[in-house]
Protein backbone atom coordinates (compact mmCIF):
# COMPACT_ATOMS: atom_id res chain seq x y z
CA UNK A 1 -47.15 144.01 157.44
CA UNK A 2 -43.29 144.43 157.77
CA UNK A 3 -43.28 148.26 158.22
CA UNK A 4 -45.99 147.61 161.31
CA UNK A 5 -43.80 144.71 162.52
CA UNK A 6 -40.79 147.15 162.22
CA UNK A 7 -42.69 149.93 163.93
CA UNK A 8 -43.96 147.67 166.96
CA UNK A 9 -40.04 145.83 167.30
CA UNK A 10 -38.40 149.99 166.85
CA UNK A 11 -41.24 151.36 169.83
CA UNK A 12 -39.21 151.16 173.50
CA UNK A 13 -42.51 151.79 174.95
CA UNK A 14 -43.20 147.67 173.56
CA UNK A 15 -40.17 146.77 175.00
CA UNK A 16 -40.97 146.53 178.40
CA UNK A 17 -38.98 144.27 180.11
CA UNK A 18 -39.74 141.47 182.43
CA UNK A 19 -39.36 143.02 185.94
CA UNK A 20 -41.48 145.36 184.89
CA UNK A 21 -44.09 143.28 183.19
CA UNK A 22 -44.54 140.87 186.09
CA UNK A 23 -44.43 144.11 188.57
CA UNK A 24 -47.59 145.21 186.46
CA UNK A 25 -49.20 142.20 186.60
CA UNK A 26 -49.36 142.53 190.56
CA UNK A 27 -50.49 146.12 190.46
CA UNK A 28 -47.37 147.31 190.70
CA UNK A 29 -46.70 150.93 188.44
CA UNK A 30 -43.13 152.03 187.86
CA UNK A 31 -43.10 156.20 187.99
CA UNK A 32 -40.46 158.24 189.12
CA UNK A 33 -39.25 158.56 192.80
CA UNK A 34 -37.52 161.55 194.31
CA UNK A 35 -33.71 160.56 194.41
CA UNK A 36 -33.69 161.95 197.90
CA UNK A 37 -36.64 158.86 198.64
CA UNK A 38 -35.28 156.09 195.92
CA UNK A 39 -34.45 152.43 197.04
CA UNK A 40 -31.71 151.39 194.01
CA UNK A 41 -30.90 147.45 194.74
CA UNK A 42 -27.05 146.70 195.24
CA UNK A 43 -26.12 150.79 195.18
CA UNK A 44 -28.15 153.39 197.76
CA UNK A 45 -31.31 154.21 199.75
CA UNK A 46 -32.18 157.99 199.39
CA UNK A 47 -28.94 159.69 199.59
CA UNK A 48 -26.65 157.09 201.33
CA UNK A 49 -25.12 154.67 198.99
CA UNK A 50 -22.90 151.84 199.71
CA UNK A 51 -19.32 152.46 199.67
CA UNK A 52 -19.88 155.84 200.90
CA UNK A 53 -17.55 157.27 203.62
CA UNK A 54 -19.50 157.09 206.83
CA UNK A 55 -18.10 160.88 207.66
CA UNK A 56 -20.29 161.89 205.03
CA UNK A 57 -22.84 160.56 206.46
CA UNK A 58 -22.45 161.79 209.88
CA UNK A 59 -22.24 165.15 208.10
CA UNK A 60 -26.27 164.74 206.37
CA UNK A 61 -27.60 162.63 209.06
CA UNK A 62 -25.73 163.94 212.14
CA UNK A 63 -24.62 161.79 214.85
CA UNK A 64 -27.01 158.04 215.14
CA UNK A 65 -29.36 157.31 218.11
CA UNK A 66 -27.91 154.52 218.89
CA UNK A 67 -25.60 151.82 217.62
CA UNK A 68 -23.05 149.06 218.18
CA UNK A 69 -19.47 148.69 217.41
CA UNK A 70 -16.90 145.56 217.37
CA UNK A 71 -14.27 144.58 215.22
CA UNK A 72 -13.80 147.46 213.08
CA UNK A 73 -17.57 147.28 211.93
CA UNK A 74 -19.68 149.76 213.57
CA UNK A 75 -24.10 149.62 213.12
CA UNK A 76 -25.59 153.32 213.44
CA UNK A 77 -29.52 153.76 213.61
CA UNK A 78 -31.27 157.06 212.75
CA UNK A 79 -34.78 157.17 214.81
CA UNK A 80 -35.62 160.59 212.66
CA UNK A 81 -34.96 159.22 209.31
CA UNK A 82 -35.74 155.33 210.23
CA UNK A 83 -32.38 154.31 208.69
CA UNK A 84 -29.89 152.05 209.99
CA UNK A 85 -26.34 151.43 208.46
CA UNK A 86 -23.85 148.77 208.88
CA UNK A 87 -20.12 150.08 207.95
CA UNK A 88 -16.72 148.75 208.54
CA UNK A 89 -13.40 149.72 207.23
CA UNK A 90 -12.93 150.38 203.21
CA UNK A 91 -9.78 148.47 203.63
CA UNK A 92 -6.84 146.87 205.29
CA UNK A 93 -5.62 150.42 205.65
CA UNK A 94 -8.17 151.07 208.31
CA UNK A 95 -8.32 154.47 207.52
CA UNK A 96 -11.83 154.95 206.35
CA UNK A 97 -15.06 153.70 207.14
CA UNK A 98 -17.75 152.75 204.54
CA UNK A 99 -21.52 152.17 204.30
CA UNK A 100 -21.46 148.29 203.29
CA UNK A 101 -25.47 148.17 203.76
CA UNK A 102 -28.71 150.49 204.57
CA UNK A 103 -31.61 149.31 206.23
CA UNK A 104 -34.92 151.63 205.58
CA UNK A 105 -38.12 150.80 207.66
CA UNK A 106 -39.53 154.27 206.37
CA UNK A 107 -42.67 153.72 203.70
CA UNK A 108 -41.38 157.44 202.42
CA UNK A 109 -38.28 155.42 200.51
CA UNK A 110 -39.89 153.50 197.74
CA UNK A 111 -37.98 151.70 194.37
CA UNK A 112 -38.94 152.31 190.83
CA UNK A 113 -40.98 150.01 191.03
CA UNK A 114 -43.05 151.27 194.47
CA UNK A 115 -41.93 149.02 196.96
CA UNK A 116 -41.51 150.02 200.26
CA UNK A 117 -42.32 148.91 204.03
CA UNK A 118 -46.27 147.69 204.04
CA UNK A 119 -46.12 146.16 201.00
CA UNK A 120 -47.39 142.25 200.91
CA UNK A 121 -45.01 139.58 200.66
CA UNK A 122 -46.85 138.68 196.82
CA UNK A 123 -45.91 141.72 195.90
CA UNK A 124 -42.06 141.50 196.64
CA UNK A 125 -41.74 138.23 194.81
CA UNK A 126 -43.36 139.41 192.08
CA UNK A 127 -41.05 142.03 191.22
CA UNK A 128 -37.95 139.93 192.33
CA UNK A 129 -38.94 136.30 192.07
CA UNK A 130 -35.39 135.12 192.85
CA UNK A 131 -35.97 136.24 196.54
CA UNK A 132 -35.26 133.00 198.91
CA UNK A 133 -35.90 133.50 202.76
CA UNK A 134 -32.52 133.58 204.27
CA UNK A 135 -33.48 133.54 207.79
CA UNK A 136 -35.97 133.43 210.22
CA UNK A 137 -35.46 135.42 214.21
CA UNK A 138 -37.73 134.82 216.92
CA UNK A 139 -38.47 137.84 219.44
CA UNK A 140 -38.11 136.13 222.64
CA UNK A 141 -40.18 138.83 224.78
CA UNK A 142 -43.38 139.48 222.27
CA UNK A 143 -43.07 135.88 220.73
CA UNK A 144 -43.23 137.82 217.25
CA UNK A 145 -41.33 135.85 214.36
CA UNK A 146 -39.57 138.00 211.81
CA UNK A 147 -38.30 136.03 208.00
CA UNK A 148 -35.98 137.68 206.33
CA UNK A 149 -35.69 137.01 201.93
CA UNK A 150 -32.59 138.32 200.17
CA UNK A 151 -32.32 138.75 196.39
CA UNK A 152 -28.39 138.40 196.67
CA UNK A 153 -27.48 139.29 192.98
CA UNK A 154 -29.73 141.80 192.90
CA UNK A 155 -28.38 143.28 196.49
CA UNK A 156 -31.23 143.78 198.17
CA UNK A 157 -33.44 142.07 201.10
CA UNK A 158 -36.39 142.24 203.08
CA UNK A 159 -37.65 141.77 206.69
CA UNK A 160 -41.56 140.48 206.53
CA UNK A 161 -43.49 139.79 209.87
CA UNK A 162 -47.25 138.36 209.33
CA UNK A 163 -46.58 138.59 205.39
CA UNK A 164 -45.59 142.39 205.21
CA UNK A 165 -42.54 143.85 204.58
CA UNK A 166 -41.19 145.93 207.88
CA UNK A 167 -37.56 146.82 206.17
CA UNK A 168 -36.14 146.87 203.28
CA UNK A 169 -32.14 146.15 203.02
CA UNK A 170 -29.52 147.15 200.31
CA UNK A 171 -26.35 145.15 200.31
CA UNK A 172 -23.70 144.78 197.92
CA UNK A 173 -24.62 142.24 194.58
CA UNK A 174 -23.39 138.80 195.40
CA UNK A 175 -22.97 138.89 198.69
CA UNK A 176 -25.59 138.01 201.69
CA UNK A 177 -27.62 140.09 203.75
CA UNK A 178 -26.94 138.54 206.25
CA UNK A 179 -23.15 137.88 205.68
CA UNK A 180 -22.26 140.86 208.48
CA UNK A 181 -20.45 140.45 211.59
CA UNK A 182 -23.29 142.80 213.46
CA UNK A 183 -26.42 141.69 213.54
CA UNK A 184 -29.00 143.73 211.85
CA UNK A 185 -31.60 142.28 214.15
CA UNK A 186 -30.44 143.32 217.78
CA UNK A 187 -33.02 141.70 220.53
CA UNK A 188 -33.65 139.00 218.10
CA UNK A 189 -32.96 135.67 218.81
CA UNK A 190 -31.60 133.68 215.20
CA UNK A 191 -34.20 130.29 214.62
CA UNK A 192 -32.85 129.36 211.54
């Protein structure tokens, strides 16, 4: 009896841990992503990660389609790759500008644990049940209503409309989605 007890407690494949257990439980597998195509909470989507110096991203994604700028803090969207990133300056030397959060709406980006855009609302706060809705925007013109959940420790946050997930946000650990001077939600009117 103790040398099967040992063998179970020495076997990482029975150490699963609770993420993943409760991401299983809603039909949710964990396999292995592409790096080029992995969400990674509070660090990178694909190959931008936060912190990064935005000239290096200019230099894989080329110049954005379109994007705002006040303040120091600057929002770039890529059409092509469905990205948009919010950067400001590293520091008070104002010499460099860094990614301080990457929006996906792409369902080719994907975490470990296959989330990505489409996926049900269930399904998001299974695998992070600390998720609170943070937000809610109203789209004056179509009348569509857009809630928006963070997982702040975890640093990352989603945009649901009619219970699916339309973009998926990584932001630094700690600190809001929603704590940037630019909105992530241009045309959208704030409602809560």
């Amino acid at each position: 009896m103790l040398l099967l007890t040992l063998a179970v407690a020495c076997n990482p494949a029975a150490k699963k841990d609770k993420k993943e257990k409760i991401a299983e439980n809603a039909g949710i597998s964990k396999k292995t992503i592409d790096n080029d195509r992995l969400i990674v909470p509070g660090k990178q989507i694909g190959a931008i990660y936060l912190g990064q110096d935005m000239k290096a991203v200019f230099d894989l994604l080329g110049k954005a389609d379109e994007g705002d700028a006040a303040m120091g803090s600057a929002l770039g969207i890529w059409k092509k790759d469905s990205l948009a990133i919010f950067s400001s300056y590293r520091d008070s030397n104002m010499v460099v500008k860094a990614v301080k959060q990457i929006s996906s709406a792409s369902s080719s980006f994907n975490t470990a644990e296959q989330i990505h855009t489409g996926v049900k609302l269930a399904q998001l706060t299974a695998v992070w049940p600390a998720l609170k809705k943070v937000t809610a925007y109203l789209n004056e013109k179509t009348g569509d209503t857009l809630q928006v959940y963070d997982d702040i420790a975890a640093g990352i946050a989603f945009d649901v409309q009619k219970g699916l997930c339309t973009t998926i946000t990584v932001h630094t650990k700690n600190k809001a989605v929603n704590s940037s001077y630019l909105s992530l939600h241009p045309g959208w009117k704030n409602i809560q």
